[in-house]
C-alpha atoms as a PDB file:
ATOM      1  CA  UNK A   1      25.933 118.687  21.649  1.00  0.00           C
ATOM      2  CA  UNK A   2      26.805 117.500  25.005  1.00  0.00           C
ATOM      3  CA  UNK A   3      25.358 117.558  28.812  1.00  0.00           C
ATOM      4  CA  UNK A   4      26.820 120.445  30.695  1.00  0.00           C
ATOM      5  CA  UNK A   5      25.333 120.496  33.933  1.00  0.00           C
ATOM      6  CA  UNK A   6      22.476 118.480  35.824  1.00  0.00           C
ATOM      7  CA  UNK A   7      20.810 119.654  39.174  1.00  0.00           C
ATOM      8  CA  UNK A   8      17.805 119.523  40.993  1.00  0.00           C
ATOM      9  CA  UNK A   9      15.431 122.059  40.285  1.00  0.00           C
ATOM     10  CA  UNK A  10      15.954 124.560  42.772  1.00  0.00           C
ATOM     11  CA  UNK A  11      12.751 126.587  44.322  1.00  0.00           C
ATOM     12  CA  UNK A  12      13.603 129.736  45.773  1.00  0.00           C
ATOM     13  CA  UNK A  13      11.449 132.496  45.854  1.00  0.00           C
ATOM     14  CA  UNK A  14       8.752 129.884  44.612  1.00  0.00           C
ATOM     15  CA  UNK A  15       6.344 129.480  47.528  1.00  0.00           C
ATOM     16  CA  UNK A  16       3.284 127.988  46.869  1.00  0.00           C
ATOM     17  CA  UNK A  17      -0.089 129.696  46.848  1.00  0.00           C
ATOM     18  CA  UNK A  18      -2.326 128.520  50.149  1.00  0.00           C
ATOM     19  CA  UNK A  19      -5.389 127.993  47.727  1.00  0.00           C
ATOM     20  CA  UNK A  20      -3.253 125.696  45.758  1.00  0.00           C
ATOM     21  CA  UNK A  21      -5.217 122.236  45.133  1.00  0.00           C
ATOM     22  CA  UNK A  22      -4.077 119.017  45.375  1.00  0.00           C
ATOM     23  CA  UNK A  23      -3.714 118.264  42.052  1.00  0.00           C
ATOM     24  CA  UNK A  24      -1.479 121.067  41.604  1.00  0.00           C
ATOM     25  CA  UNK A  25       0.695 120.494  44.647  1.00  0.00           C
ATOM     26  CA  UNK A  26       0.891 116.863  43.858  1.00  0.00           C
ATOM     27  CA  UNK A  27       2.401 117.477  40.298  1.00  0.00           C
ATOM     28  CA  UNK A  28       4.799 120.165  41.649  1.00  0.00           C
ATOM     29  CA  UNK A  29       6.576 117.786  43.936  1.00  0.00           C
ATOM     30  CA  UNK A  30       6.672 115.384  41.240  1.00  0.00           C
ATOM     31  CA  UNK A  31      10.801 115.249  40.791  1.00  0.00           C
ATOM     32  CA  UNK A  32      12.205 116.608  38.063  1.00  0.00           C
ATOM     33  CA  UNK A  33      16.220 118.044  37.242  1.00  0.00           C
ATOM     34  CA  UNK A  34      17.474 121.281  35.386  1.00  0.00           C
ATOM     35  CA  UNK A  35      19.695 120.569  32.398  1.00  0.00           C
ATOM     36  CA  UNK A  36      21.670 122.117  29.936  1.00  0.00           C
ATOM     37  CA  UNK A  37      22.652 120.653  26.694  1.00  0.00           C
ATOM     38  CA  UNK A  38      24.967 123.552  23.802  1.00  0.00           C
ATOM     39  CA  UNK A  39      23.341 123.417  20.871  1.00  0.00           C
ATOM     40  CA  UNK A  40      25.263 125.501  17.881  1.00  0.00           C
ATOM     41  CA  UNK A  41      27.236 127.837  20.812  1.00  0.00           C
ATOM     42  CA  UNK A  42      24.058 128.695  22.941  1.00  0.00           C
ATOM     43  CA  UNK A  43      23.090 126.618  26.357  1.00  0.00           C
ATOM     44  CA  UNK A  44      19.989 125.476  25.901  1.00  0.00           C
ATOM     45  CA  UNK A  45      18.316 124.831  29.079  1.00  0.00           C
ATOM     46  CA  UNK A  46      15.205 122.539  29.745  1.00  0.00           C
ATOM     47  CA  UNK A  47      13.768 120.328  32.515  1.00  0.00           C
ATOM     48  CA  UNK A  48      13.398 116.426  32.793  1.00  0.00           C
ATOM     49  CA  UNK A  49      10.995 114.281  34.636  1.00  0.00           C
ATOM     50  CA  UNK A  50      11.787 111.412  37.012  1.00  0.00           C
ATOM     51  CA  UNK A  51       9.988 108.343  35.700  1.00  0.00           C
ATOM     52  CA  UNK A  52       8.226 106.287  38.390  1.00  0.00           C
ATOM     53  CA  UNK A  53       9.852 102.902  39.819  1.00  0.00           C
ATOM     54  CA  UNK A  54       7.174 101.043  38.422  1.00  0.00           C
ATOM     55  CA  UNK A  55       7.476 102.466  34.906  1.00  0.00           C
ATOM     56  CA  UNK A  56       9.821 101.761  31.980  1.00  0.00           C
ATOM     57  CA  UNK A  57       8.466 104.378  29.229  1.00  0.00           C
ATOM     58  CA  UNK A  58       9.722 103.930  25.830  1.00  0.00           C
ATOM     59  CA  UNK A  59       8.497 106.816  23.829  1.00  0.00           C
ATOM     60  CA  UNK A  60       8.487 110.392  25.104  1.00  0.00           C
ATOM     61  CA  UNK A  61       6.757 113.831  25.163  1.00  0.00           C
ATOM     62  CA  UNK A  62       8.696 116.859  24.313  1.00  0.00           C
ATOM     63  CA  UNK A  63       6.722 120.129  25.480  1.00  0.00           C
ATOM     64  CA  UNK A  64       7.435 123.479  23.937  1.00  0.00           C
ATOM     65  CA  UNK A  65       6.160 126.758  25.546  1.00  0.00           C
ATOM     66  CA  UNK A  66       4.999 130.009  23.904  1.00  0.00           C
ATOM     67  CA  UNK A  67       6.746 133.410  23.059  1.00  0.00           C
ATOM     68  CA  UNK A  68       8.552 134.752  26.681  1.00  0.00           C
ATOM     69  CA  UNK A  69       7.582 131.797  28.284  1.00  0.00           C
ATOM     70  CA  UNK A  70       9.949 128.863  29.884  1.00  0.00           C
ATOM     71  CA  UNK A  71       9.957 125.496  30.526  1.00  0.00           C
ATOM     72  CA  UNK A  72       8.007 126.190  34.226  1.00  0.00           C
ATOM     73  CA  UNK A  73       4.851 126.503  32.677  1.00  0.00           C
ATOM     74  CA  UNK A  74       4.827 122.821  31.949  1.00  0.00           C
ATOM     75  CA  UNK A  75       5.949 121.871  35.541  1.00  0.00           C
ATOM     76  CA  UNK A  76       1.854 120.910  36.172  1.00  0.00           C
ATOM     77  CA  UNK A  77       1.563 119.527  33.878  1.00  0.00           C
ATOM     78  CA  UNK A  78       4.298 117.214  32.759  1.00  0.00           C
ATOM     79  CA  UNK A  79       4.019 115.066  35.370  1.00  0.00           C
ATOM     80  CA  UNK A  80       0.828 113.810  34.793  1.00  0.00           C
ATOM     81  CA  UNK A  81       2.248 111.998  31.300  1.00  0.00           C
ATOM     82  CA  UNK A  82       5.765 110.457  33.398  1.00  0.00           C
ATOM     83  CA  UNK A  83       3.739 106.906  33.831  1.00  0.00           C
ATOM     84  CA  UNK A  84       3.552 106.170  30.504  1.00  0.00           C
ATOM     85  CA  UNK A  85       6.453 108.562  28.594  1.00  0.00           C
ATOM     86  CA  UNK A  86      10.141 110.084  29.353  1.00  0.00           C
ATOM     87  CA  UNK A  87       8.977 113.594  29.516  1.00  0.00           C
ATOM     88  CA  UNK A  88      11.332 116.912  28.781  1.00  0.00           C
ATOM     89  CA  UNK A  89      10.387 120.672  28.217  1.00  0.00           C
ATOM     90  CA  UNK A  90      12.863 123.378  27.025  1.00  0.00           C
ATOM     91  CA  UNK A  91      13.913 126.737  27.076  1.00  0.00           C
ATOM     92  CA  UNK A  92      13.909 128.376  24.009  1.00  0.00           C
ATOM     93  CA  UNK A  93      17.029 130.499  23.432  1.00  0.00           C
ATOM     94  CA  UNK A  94      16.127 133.925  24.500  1.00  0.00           C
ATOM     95  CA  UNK A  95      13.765 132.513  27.166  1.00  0.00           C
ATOM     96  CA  UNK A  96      14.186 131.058  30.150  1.00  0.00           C
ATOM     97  CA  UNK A  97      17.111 129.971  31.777  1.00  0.00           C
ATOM     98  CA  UNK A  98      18.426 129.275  27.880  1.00  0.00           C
ATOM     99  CA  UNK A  99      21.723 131.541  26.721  1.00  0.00           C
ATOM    100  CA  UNK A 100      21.047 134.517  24.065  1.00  0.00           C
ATOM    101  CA  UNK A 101      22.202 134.403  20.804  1.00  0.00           C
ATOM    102  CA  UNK A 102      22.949 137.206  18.081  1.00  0.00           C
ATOM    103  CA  UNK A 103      19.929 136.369  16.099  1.00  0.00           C
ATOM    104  CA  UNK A 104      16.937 133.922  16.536  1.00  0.00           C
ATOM    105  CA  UNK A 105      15.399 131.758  13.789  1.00  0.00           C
ATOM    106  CA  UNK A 106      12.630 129.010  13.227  1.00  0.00           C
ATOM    107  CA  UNK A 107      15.564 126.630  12.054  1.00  0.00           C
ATOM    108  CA  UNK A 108      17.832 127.463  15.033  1.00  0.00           C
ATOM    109  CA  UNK A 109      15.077 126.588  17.723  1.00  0.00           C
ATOM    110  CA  UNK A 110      13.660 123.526  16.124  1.00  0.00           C
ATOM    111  CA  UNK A 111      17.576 122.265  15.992  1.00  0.00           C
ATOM    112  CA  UNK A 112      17.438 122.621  20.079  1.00  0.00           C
ATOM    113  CA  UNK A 113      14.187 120.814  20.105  1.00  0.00           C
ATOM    114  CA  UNK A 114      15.730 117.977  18.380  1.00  0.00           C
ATOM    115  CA  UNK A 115      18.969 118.387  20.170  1.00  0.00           C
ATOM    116  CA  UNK A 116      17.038 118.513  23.671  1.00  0.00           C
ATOM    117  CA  UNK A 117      15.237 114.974  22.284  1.00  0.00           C
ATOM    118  CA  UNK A 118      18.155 113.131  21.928  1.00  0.00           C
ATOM    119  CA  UNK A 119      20.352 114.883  25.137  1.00  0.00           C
ATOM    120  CA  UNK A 120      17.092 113.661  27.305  1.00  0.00           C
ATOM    121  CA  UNK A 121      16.685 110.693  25.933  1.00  0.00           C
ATOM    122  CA  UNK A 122      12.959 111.026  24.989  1.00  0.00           C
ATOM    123  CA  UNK A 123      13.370 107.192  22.975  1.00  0.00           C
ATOM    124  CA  UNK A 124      12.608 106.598  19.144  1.00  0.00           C
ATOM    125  CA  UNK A 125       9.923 108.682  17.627  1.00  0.00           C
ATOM    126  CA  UNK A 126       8.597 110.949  20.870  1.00  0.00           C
ATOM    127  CA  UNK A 127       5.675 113.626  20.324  1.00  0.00           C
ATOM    128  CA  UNK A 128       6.005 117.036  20.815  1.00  0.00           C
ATOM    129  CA  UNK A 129       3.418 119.640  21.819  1.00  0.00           C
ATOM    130  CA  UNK A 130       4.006 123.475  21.101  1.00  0.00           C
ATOM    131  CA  UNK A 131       1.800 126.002  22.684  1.00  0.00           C
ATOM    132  CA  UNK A 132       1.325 129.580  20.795  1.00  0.00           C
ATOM    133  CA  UNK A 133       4.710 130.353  19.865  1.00  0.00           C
ATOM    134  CA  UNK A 134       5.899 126.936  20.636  1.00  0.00           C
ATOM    135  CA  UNK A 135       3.680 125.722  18.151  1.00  0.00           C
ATOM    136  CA  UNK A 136       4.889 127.827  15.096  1.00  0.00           C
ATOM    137  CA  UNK A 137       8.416 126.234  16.600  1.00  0.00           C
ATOM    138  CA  UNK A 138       6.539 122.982  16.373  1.00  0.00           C
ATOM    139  CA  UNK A 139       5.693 123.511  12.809  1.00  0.00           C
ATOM    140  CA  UNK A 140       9.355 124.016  12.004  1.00  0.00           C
ATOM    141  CA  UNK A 141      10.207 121.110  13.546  1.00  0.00           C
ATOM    142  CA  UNK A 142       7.873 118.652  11.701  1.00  0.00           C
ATOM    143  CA  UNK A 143       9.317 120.194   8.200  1.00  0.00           C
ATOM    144  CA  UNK A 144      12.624 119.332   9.421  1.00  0.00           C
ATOM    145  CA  UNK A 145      12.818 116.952  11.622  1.00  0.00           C
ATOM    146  CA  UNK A 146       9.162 115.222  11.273  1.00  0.00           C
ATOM    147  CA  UNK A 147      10.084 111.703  10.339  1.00  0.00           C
ATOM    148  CA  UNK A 148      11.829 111.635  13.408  1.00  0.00           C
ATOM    149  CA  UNK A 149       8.558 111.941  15.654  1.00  0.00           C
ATOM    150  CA  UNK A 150       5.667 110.114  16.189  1.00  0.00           C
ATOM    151  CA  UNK A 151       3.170 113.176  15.862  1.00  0.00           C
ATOM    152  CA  UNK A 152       3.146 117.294  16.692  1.00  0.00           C
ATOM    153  CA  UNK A 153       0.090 118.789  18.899  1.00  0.00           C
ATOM    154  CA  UNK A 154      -0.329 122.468  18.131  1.00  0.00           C
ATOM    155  CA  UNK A 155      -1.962 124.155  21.228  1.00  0.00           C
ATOM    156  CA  UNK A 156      -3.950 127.329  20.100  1.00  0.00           C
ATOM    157  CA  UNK A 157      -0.934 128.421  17.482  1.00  0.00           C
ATOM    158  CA  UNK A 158      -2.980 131.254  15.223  1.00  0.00           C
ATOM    159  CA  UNK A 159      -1.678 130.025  11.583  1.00  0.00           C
ATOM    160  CA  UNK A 160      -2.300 132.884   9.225  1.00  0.00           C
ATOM    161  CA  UNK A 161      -3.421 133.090   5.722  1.00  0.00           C
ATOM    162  CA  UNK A 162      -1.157 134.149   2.479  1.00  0.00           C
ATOM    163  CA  UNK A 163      -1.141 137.972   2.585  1.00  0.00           C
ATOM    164  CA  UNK A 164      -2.800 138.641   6.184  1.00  0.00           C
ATOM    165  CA  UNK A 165      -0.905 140.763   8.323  1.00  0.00           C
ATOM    166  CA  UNK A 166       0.886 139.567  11.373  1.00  0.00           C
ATOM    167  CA  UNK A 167      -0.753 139.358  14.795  1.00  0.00           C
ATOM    168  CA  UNK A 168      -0.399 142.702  17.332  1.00  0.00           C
ATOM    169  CA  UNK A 169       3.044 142.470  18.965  1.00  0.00           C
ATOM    170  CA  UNK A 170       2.847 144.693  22.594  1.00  0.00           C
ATOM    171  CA  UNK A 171       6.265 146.572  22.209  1.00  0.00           C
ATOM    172  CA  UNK A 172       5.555 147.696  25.853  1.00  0.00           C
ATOM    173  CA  UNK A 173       6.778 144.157  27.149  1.00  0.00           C
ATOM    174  CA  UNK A 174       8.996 142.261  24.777  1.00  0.00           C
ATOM    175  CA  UNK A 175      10.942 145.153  24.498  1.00  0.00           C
ATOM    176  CA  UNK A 176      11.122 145.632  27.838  1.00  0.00           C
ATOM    177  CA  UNK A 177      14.249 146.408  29.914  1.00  0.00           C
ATOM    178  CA  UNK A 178      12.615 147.480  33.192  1.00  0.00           C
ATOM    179  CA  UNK A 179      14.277 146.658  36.315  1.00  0.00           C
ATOM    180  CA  UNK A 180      12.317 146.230  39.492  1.00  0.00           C
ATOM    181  CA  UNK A 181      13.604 146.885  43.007  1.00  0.00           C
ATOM    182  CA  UNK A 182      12.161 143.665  44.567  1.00  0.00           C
ATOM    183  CA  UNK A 183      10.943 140.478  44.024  1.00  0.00           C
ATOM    184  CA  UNK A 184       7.389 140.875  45.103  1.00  0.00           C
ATOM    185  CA  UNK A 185       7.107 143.921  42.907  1.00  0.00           C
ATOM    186  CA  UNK A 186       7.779 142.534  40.113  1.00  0.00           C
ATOM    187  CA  UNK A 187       5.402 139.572  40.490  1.00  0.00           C
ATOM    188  CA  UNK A 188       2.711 141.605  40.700  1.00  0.00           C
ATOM    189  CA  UNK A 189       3.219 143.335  37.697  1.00  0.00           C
ATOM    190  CA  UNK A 190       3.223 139.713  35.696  1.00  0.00           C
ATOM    191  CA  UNK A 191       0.748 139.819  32.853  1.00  0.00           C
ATOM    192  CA  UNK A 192      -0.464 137.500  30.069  1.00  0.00           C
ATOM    193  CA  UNK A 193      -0.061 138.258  26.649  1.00  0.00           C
ATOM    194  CA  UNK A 194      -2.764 138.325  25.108  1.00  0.00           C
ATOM    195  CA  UNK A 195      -4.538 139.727  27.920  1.00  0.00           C
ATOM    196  CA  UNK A 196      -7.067 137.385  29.256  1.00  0.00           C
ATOM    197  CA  UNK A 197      -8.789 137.028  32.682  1.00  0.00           C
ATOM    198  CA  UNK A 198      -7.731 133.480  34.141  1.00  0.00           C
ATOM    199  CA  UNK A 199      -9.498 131.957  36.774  1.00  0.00           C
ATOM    200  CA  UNK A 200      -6.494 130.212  38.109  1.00  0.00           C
ATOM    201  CA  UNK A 201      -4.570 132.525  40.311  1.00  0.00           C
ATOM    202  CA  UNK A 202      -2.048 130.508  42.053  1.00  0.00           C
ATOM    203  CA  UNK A 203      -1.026 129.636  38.281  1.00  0.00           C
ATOM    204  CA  UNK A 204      -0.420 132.533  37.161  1.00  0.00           C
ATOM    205  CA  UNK A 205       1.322 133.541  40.285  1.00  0.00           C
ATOM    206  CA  UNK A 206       3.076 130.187  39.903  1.00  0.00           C
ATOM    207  CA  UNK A 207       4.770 131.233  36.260  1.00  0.00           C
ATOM    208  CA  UNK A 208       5.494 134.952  37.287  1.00  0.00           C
ATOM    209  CA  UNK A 209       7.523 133.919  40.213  1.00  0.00           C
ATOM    210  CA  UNK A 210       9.674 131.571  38.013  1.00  0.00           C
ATOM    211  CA  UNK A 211       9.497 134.387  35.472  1.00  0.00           C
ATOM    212  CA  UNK A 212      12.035 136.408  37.147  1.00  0.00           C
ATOM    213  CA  UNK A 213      15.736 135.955  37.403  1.00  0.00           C
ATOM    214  CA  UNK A 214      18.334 138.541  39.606  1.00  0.00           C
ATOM    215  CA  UNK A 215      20.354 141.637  38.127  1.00  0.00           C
ATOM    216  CA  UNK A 216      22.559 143.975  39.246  1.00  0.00           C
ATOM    217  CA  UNK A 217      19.879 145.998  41.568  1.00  0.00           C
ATOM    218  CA  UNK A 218      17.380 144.521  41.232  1.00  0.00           C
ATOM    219  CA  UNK A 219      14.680 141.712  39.285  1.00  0.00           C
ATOM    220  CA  UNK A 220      14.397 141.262  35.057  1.00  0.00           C
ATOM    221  CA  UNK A 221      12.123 138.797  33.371  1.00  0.00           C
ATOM    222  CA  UNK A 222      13.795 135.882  32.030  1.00  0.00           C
ATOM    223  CA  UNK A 223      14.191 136.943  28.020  1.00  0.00           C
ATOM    224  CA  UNK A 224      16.182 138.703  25.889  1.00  0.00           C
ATOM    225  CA  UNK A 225      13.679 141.807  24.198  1.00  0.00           C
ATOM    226  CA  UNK A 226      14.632 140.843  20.996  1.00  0.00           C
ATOM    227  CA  UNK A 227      13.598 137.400  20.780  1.00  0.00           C
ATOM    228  CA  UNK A 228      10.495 137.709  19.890  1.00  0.00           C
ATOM    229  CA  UNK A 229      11.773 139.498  16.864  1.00  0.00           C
ATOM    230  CA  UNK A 230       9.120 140.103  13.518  1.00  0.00           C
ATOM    231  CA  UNK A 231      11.724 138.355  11.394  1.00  0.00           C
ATOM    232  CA  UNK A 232       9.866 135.045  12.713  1.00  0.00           C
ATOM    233  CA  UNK A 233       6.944 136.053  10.620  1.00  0.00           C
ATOM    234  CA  UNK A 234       8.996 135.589   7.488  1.00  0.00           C
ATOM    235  CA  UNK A 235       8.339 131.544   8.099  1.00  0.00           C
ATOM    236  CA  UNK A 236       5.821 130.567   5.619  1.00  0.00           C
ATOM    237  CA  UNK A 237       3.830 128.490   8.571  1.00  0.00           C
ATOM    238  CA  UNK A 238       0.926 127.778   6.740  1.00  0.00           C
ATOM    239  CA  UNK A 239       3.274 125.731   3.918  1.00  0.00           C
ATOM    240  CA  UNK A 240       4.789 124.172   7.088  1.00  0.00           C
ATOM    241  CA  UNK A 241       1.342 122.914   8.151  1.00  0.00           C
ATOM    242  CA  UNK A 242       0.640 121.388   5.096  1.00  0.00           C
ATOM    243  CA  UNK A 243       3.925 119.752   4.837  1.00  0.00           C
ATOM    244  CA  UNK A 244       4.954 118.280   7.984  1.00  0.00           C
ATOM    245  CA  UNK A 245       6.701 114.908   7.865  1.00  0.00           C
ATOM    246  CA  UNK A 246       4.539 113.582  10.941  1.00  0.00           C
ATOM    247  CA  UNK A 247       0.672 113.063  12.478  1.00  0.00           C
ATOM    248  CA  UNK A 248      -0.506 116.565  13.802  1.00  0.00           C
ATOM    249  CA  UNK A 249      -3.322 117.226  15.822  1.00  0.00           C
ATOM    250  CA  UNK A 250      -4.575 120.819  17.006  1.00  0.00           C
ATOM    251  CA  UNK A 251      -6.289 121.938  20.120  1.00  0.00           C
ATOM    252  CA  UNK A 252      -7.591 125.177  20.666  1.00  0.00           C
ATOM    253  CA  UNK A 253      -9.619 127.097  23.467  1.00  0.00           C
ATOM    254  CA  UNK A 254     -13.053 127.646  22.582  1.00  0.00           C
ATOM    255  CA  UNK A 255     -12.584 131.431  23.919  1.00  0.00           C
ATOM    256  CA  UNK A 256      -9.160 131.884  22.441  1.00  0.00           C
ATOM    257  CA  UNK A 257      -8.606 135.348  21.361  1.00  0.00           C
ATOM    258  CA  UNK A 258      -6.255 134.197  18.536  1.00  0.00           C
ATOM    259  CA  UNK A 259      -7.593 130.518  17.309  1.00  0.00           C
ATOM    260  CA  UNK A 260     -11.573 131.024  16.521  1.00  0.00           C
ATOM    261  CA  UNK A 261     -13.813 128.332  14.657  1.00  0.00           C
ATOM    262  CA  UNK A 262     -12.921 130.710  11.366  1.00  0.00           C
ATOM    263  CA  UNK A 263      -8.718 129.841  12.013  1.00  0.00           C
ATOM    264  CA  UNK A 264      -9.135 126.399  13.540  1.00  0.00           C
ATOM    265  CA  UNK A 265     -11.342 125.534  10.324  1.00  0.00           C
ATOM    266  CA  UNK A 266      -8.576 127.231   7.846  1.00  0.00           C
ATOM    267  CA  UNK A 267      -5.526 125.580  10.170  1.00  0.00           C
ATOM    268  CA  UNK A 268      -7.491 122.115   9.948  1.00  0.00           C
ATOM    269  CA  UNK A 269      -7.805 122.414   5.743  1.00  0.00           C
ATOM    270  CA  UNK A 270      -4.277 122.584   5.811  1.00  0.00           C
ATOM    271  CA  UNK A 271      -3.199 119.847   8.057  1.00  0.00           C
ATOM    272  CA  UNK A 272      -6.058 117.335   6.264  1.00  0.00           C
ATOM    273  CA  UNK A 273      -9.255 115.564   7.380  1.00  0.00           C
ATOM    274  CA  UNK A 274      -7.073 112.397   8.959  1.00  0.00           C
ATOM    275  CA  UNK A 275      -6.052 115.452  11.756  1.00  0.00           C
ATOM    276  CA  UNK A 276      -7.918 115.804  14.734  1.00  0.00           C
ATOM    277  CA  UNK A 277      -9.381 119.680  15.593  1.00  0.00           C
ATOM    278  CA  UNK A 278     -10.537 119.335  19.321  1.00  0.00           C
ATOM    279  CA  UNK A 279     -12.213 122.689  20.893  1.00  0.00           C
ATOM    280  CA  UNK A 280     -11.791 123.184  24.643  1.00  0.00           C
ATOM    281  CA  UNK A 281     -14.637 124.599  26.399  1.00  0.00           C
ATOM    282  CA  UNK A 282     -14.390 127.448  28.376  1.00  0.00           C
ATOM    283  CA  UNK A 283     -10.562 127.902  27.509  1.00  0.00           C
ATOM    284  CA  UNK A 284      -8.931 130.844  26.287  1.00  0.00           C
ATOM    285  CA  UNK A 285      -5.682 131.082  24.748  1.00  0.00           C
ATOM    286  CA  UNK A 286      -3.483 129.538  27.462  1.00  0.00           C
ATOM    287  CA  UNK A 287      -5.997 126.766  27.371  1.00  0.00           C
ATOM    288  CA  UNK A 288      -3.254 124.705  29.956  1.00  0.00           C
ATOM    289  CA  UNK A 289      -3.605 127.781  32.187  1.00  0.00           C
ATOM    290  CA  UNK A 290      -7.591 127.538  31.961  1.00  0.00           C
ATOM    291  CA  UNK A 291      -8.324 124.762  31.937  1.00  0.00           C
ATOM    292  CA  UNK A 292      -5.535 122.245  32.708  1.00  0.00           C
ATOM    293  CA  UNK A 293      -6.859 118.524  33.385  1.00  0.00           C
ATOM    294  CA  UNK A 294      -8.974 118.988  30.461  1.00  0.00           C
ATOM    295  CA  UNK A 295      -6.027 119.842  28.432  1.00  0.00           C
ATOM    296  CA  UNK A 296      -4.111 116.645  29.761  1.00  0.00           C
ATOM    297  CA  UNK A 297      -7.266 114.850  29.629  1.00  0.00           C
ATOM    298  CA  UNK A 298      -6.980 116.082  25.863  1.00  0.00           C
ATOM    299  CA  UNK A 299      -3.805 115.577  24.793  1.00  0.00           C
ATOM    300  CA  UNK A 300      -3.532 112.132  26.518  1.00  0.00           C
ATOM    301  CA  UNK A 301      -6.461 111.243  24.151  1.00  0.00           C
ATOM    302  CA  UNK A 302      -4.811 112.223  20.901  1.00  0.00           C
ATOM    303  CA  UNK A 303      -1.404 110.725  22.144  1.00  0.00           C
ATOM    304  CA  UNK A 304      -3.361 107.425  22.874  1.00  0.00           C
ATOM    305  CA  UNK A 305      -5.459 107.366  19.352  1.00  0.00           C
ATOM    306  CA  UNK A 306      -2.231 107.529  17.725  1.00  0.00           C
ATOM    307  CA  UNK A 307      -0.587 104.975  19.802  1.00  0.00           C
ATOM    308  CA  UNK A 308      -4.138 102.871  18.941  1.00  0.00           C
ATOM    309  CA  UNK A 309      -3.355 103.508  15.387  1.00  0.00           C
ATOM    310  CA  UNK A 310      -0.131 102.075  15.413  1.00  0.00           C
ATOM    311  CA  UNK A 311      -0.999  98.477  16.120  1.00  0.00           C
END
């Protein structure tokens, strides 16, 4: 596992939204480089943030995004933790800027979680916060690599019960192939999944412009159709829960279509009363979408407890 390339993040086609607000702006032109690191014969791409002058961080923050996703959706929030950790995000394979591979598996992507750790130099025992998807990653991760860490936050991950069926997959996007003349066009067709309203629009508009990489005539989203494949289902994630090798904390939007009182209260049995279960109000599933500073203000707060905790 070795450093192939390091660059600048480059910004093209990325313009910024005019109703943009500062806070946004400000942690957009916070400096941070592209990387690649091969983990078991697949790139693995993911971004790192430039640490201020003024700071020497030793622990670090590895952020893990959800199903089709990429490492952008963390560009706002990243660099609001760089003053006080060394802060990475990924790509998972299949997503992103990350390579393809044959087949996709819990086991594989938590190995280029760890691998991304170490290549980014995130110091002894970092935390790690998986949103959706991300977060059943996450869960993977603190099985086998938990002793490792300092502590997992699972952001609105739906953890399901022995014997109920899997959550509603929309076959009409992760298996699609659709090519789209131009750039613009395809931007406006950018959806969440689930579908929620979000109040945010140069967000959204934010991620579906660096949701879209070139092809041969035309624009494709950036993942491969079949990495979002049922066989990840097969996990048992609620044994993972209960057996991670590391803190855990969940957060959840108090309008999340997939994490209500009923799962948070079932996911919060399993990880054991020492875990914190924090509700954010007025957020839906992609609570860091919704509402953002409360979600740093949020995680900050769990990271710092911890920290607290440690003497």
């Amino acid at each position: 596992m070795n450093n192939l390339t390091s660059a600048p993040l480059p910004d093209a086609h990325c313009e910024l939204d005019a109703s943009s607000p500062d806070w946004f702006t400000q942690a957009l032109a916070h400096p941070c480089r592209s990387r690649f690191v091969d983990v078991d014969g697949c790139r693995i791409h993911y971004l790192d943030w430039e640490t201020p002058a003024d700071a020497s961080p030793e622990r670090g923050i590895l952020f893990v995004h959800g199903g089709g996703a990429h490492a952008n959706w963390w560009r706002f929030i990243a660099p609001f933790f760089a003053a006080g950790f060394r802060v990475a995000a990924l790509d998972l394979s299949g997503m992103g800027d990350s390579g393809r591979r044959p087949e996709y598996s819990a086991a594989l992507r938590a190995r280029e979680m760890h691998a991304v750790i170490h290549d980014a130099g995130l110091g002894a025992r970092p935390f790690v916060v998986g949103h959706s998807f991300g977060g059943y990653m996450t869960l993977r991760f603190g099985v086998d690599f938990g002793e490792e860490i300092a502590g997992a936050i699972i952001a609105d991950t739906p953890v399901r019960r022995p014997g109920d069926p899997p959550p509603g997959r929309d076959k009409r996007v992760f298996n699609h192939t659709r090519t789209y003349p131009t750039f613009d066009e395809a931007v406006a067709r950018f959806r969440l999944l689930p579908a929620q309203t979000c109040e945010h629009a140069f967000i959204v508009e934010f991620i579906a412009r660096h949701s879209l990489k070139r092809a041969d005539n035309g624009w494709v989203w950036k993942f491969d159709p079949h990495a979002m494949g049922a066989k990840r289902w097969e996990e048992p994630f609620h044994e993972h829960m209960q057996n991670m090798r590391c803190r855990t904390a969940l957060i959840h939007g108090e309008l999340s279509a997939l994490v209500d009182a009923e799962r948070a209260g079932y996911m919060s049995e399993l990880m054991g009363p020492a875990s914190p279960v924090i509700e954010i109000p007025q957020a839906r599933h992609h609570l860091m979408l919704d509402q953002p500073l409360a979600f740093v203000s949020t995680v900050r707060a769990v990271l710092q407890g911890w920290i607290r905790a440690e003497g």
